[in-house]
N, C-alpha and C. Protein backbone atom coordinates (compact mmCIF):
# COMPACT_ATOMS: atom_id res chain seq x y z
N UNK A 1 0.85 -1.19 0.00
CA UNK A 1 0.00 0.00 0.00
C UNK A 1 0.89 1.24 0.00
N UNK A 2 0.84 2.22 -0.63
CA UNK A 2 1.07 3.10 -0.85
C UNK A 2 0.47 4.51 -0.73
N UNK A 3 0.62 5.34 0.19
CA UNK A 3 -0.68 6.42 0.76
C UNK A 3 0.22 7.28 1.48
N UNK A 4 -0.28 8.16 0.90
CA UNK A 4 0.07 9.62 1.20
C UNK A 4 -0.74 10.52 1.52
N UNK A 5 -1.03 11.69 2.74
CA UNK A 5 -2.05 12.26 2.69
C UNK A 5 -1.38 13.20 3.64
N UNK A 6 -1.39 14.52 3.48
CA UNK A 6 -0.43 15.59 3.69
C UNK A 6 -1.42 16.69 4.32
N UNK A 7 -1.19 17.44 4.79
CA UNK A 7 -2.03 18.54 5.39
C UNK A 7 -1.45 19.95 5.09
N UNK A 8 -2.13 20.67 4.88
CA UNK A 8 -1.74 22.15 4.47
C UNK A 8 -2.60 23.02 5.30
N UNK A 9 -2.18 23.75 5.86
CA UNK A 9 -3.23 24.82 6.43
C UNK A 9 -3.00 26.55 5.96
N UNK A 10 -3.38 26.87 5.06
CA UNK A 10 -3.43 28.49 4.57
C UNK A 10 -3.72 29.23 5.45
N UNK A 11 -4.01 29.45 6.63
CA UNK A 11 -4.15 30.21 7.49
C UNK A 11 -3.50 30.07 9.09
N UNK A 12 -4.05 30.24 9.93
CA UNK A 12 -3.84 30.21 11.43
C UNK A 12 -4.97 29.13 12.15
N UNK A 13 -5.76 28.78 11.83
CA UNK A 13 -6.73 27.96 12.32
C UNK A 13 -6.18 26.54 12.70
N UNK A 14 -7.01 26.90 13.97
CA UNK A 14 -6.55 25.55 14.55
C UNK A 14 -7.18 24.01 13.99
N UNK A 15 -6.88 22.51 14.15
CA UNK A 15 -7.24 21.64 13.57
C UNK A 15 -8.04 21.09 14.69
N UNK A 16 -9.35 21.01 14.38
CA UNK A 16 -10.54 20.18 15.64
C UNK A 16 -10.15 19.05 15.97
N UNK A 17 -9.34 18.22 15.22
CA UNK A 17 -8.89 16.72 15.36
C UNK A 17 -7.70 17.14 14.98
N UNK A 18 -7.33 15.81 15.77
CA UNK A 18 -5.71 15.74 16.07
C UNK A 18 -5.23 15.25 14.29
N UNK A 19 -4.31 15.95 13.63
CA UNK A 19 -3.72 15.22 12.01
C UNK A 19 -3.10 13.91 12.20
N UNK A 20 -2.73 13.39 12.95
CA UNK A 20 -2.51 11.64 13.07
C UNK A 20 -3.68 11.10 12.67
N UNK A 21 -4.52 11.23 13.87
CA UNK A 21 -5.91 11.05 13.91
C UNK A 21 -7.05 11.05 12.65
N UNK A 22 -6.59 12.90 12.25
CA UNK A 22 -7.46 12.41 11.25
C UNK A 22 -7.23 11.90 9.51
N UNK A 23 -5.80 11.60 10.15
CA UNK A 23 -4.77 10.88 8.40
C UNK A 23 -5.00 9.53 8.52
N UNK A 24 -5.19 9.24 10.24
CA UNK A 24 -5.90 7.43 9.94
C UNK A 24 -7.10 7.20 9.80
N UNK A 25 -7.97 8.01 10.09
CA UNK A 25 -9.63 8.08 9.73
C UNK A 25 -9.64 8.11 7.85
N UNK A 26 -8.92 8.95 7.48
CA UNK A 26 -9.12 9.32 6.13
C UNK A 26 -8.19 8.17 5.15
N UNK A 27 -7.26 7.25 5.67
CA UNK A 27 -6.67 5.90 4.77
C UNK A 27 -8.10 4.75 5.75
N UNK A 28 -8.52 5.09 6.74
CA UNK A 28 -9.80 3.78 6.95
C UNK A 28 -11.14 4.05 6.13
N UNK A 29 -10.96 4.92 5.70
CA UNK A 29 -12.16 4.93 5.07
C UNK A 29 -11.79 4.76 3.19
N UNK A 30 -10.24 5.36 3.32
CA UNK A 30 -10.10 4.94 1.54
C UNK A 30 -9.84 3.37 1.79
N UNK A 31 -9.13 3.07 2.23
CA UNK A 31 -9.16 1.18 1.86
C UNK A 31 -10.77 0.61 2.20
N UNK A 32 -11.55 0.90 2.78
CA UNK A 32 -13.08 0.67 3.38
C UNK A 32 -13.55 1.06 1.54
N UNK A 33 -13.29 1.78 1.20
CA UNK A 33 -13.69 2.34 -0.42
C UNK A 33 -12.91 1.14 -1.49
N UNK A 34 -12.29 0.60 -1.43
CA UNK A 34 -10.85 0.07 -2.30
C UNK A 34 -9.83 0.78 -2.72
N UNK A 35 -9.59 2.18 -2.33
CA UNK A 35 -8.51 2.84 -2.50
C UNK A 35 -7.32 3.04 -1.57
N UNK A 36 -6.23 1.80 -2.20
CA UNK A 36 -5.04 1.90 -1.04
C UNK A 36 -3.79 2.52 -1.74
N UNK A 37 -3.81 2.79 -2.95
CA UNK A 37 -2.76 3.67 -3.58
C UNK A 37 -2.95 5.03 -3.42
N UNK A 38 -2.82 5.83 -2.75
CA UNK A 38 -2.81 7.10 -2.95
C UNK A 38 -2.35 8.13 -2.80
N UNK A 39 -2.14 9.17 -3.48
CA UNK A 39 -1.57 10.53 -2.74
C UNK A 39 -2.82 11.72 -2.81
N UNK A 40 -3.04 11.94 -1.18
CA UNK A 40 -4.26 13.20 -1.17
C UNK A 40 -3.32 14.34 -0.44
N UNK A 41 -3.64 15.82 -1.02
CA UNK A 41 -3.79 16.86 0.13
C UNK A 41 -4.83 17.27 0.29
N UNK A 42 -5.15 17.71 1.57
CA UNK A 42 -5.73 18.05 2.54
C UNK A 42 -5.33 19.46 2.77
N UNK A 43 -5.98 20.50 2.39
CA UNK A 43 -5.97 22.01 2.26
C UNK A 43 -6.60 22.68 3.29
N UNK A 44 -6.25 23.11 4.13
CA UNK A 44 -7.36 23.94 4.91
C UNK A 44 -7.24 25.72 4.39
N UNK A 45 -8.04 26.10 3.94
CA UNK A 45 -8.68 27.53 3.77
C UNK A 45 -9.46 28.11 4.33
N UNK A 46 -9.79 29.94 4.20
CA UNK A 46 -10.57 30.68 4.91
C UNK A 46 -12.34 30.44 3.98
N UNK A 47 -13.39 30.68 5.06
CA UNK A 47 -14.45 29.95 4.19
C UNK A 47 -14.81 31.19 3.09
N UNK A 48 -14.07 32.43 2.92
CA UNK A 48 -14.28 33.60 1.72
C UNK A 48 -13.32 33.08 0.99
N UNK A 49 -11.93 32.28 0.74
CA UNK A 49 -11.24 31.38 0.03
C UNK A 49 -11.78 30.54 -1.03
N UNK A 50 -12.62 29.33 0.11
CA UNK A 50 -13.35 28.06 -0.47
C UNK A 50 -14.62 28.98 -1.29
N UNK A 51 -15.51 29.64 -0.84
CA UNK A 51 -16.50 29.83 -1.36
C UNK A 51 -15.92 30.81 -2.60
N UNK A 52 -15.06 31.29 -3.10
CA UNK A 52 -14.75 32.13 -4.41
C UNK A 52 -13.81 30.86 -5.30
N UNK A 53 -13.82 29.53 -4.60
CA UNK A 53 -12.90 28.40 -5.55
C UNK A 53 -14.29 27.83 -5.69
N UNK A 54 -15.48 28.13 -5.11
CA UNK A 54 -16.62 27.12 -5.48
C UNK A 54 -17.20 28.55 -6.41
N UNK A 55 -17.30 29.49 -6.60
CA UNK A 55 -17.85 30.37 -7.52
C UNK A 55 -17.17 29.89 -9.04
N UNK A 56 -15.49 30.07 -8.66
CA UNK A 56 -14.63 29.91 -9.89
C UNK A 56 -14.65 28.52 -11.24
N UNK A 57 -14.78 27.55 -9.64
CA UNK A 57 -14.82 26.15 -10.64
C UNK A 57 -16.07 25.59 -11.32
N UNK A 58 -17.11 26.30 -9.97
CA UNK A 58 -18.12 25.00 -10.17
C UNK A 58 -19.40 26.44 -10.66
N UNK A 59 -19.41 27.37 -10.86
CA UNK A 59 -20.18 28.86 -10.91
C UNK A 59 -21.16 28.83 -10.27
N UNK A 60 -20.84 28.56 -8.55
CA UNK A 60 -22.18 28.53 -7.45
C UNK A 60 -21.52 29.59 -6.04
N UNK A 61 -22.23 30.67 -6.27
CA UNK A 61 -21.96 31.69 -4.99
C UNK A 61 -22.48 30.97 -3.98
N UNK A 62 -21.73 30.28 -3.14
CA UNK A 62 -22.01 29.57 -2.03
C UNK A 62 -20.96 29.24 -1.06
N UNK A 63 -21.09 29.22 0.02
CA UNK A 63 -20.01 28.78 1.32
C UNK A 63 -19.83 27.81 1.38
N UNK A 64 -18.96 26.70 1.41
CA UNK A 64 -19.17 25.20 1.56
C UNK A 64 -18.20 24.88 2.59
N UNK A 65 -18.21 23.45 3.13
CA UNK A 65 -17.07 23.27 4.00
C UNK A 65 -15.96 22.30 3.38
N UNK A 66 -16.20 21.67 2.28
CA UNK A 66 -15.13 21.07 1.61
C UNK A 66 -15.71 21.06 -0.15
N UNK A 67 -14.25 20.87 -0.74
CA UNK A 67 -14.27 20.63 -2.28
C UNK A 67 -13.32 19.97 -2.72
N UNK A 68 -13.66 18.98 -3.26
CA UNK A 68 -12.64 18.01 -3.99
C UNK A 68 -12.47 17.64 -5.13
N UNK A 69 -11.14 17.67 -5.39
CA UNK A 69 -10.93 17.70 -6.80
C UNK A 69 -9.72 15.83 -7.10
N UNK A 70 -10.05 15.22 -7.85
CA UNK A 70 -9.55 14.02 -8.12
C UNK A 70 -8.23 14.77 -9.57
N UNK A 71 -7.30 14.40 -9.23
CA UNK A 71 -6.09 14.73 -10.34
C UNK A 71 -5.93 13.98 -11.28
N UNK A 72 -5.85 12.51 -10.48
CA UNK A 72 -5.32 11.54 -11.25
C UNK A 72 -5.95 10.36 -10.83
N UNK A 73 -6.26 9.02 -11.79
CA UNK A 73 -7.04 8.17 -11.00
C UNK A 73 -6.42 6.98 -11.09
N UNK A 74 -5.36 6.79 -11.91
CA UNK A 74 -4.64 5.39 -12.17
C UNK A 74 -3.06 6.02 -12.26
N UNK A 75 -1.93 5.15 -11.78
CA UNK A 75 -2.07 3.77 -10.93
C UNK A 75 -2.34 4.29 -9.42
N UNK A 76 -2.11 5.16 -9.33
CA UNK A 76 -2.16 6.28 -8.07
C UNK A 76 -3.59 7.25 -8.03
N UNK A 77 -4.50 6.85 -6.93
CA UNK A 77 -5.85 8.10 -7.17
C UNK A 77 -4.68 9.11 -6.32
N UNK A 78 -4.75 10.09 -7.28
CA UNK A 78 -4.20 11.49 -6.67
C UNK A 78 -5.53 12.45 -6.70
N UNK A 79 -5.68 12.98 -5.84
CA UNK A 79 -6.68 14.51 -5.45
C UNK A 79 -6.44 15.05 -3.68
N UNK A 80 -6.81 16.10 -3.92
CA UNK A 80 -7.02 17.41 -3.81
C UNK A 80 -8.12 17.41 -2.53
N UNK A 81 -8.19 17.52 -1.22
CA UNK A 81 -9.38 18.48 -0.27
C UNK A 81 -8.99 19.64 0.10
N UNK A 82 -10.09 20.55 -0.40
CA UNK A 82 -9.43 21.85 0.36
C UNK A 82 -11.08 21.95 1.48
N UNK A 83 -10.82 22.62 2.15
CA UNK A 83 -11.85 22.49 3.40
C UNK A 83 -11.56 23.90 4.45
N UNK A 84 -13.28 24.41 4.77
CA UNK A 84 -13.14 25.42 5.18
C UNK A 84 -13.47 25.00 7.12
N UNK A 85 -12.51 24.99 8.01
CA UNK A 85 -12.80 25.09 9.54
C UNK A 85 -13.47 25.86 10.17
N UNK A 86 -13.65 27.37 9.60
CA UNK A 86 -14.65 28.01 9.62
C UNK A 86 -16.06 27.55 9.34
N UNK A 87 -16.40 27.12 8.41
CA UNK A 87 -17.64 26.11 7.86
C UNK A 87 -17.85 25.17 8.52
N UNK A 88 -16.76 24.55 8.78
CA UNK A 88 -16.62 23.05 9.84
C UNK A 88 -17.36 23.34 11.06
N UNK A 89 -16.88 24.23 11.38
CA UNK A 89 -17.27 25.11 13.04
C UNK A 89 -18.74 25.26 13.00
N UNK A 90 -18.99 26.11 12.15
CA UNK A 90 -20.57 26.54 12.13
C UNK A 90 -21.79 25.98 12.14
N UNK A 91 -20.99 24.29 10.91
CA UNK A 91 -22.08 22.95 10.91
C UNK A 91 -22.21 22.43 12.26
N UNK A 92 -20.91 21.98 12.89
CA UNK A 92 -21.05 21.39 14.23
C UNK A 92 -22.11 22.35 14.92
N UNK A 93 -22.08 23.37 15.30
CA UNK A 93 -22.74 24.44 15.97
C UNK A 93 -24.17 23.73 15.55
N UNK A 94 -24.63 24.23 14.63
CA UNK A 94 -25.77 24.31 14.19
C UNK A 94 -26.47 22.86 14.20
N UNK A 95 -25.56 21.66 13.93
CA UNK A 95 -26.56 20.25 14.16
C UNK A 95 -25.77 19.74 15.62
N UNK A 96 -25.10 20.63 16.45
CA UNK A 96 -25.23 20.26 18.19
C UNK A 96 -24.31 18.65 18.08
N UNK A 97 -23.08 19.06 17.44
CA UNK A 97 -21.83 18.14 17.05
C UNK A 97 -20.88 18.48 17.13
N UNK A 98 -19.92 17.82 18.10
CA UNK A 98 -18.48 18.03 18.57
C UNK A 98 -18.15 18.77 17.02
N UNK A 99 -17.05 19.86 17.35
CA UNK A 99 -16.37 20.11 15.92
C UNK A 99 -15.32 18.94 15.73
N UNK A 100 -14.36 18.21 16.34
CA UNK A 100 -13.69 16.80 15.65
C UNK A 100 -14.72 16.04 14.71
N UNK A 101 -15.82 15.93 15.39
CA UNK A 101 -16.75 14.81 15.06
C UNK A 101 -16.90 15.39 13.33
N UNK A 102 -17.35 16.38 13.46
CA UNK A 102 -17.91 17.10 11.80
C UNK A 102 -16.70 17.38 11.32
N UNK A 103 -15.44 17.57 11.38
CA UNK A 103 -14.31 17.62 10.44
C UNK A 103 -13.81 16.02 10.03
N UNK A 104 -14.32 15.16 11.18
CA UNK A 104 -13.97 14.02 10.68
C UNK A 104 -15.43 13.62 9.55
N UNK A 105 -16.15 13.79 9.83
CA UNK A 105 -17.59 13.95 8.63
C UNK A 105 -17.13 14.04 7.36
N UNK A 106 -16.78 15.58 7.95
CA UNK A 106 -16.15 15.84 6.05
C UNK A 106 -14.83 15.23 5.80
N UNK A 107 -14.03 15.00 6.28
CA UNK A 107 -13.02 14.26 5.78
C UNK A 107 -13.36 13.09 4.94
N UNK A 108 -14.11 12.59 5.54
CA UNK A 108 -15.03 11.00 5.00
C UNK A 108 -15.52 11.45 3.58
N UNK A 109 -16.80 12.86 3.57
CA UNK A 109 -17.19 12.77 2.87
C UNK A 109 -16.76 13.52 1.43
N UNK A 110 -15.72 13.74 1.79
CA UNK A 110 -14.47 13.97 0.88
C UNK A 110 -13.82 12.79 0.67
N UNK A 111 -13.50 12.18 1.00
CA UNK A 111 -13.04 10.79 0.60
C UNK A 111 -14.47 9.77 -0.28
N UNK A 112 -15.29 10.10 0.14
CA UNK A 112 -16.09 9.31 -0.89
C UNK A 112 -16.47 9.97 -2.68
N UNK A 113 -16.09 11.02 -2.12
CA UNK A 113 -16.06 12.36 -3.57
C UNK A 113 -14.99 11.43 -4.41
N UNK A 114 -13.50 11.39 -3.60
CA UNK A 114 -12.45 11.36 -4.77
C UNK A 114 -12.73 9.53 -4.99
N UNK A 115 -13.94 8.84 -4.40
CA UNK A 115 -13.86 7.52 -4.31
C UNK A 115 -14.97 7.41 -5.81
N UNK A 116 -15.40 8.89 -6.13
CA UNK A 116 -16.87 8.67 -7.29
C UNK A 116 -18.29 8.61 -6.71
N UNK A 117 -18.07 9.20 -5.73
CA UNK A 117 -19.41 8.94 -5.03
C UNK A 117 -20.35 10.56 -5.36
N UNK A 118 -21.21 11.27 -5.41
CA UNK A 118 -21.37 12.07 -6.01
C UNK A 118 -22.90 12.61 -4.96
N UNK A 119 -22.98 13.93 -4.75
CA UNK A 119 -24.54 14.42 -3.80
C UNK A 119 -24.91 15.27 -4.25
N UNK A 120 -25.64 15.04 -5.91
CA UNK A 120 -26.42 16.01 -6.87
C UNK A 120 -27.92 15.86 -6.16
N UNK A 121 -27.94 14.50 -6.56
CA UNK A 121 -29.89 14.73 -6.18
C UNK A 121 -29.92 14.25 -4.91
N UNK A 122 -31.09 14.41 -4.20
CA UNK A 122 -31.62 13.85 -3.22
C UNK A 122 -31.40 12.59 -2.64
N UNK A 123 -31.36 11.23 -3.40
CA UNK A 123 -30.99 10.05 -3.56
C UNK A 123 -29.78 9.73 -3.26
N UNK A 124 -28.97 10.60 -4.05
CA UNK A 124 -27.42 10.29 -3.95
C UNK A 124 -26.97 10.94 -2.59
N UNK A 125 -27.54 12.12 -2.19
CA UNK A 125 -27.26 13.05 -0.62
C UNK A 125 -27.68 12.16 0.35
N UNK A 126 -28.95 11.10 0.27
CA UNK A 126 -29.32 10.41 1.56
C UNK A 126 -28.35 9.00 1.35
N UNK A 127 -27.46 8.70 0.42
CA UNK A 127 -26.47 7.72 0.44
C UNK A 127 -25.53 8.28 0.89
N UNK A 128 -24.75 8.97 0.39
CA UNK A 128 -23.63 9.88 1.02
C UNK A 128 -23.63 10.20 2.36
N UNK A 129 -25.21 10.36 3.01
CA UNK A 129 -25.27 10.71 4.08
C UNK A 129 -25.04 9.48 5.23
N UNK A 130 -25.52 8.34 4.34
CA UNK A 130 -25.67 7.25 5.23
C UNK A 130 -24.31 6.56 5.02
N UNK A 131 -23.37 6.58 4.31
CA UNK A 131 -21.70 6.04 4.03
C UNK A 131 -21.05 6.98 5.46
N UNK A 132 -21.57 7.87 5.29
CA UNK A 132 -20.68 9.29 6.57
C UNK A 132 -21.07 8.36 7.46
N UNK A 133 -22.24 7.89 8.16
CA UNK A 133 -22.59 7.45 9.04
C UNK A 133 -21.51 6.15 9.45
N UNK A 134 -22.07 5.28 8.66
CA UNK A 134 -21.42 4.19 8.96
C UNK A 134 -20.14 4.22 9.27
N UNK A 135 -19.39 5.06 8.46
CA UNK A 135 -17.88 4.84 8.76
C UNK A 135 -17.55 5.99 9.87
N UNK A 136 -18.33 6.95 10.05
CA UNK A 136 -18.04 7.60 11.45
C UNK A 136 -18.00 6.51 12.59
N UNK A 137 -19.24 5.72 12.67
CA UNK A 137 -19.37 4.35 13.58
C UNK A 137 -18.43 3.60 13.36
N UNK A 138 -17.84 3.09 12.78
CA UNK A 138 -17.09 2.33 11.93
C UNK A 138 -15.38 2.74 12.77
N UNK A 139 -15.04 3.77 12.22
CA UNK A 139 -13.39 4.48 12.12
C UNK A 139 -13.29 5.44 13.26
N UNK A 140 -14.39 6.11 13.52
CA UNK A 140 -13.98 7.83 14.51
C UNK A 140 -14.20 6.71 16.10
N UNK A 141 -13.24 7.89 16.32
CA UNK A 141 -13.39 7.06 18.18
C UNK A 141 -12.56 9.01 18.72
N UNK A 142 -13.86 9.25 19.04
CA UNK A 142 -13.83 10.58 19.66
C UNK A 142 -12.75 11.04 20.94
């Protein structure tokens, strides 16, 4: 196995979960996917950052807390999370969830992005929603 997964932080913000922690949550959930070759970064940005890279790429004026981009998919999946802690913060707040707990969320559900997993319609959001689940149960130990 081969896995790489690097952390960047563009700002001063602190990390809700420990980066050991959440670099082994994020290879348990890619081999849990079948992805054990990999190289990911892990970007942290300000959420006026993320939301003008989600205007630029995807043309949606919106705040988000992560965006992922897949580089490369053979022999190596290489991609890209950039992720806003600011955003991170606000979700926990608002659905009454440790902030570790919801950065490890999105970590996951960034990992199922660069895995092809996709939350256009309704259908695909209550799967996505229920993969977060399981492998939160599954991998996170708070």
């Amino acid at each position: 196995m081969s896995a790489s997964v690097q952390f960047f932080n563009e700002g001063s913000i602190n990390y809700p979960l420990d980066e050991d922690k959440a670099r082994t949550l994020f290879l348990q959930v890619m081999k849990a996917l079948g992805k054990q070759e990999i190289d990911v970064n892990i970007i942290i940005k300000t959420d006026e950052s993320l939301r003008e890279m989600k205007k630029q790429y995807f043309n949606k004026d919106v705040y988000t807390d992560i965006i992922s981009f897949i580089i490369e998919e053979e022999p190596v999946l290489e991609g890209e999370l950039y992720c806003s802690l600011e955003r991170i913060r606000k979700n926990a707040a608002a659905y009454s969830e440790p902030e570790a707990r919801e950065f490890a969320r999105i970590l996951i559900h960034g990992a199922c992005h660069l895995c092809g997993y996709e939350d256009s319609s309704e259908e695909e959001r209550r799967e996505m929603t229920r993969m977060e689940n399981t492998f939160l149960n599954q991998f996170y130990n708070s």
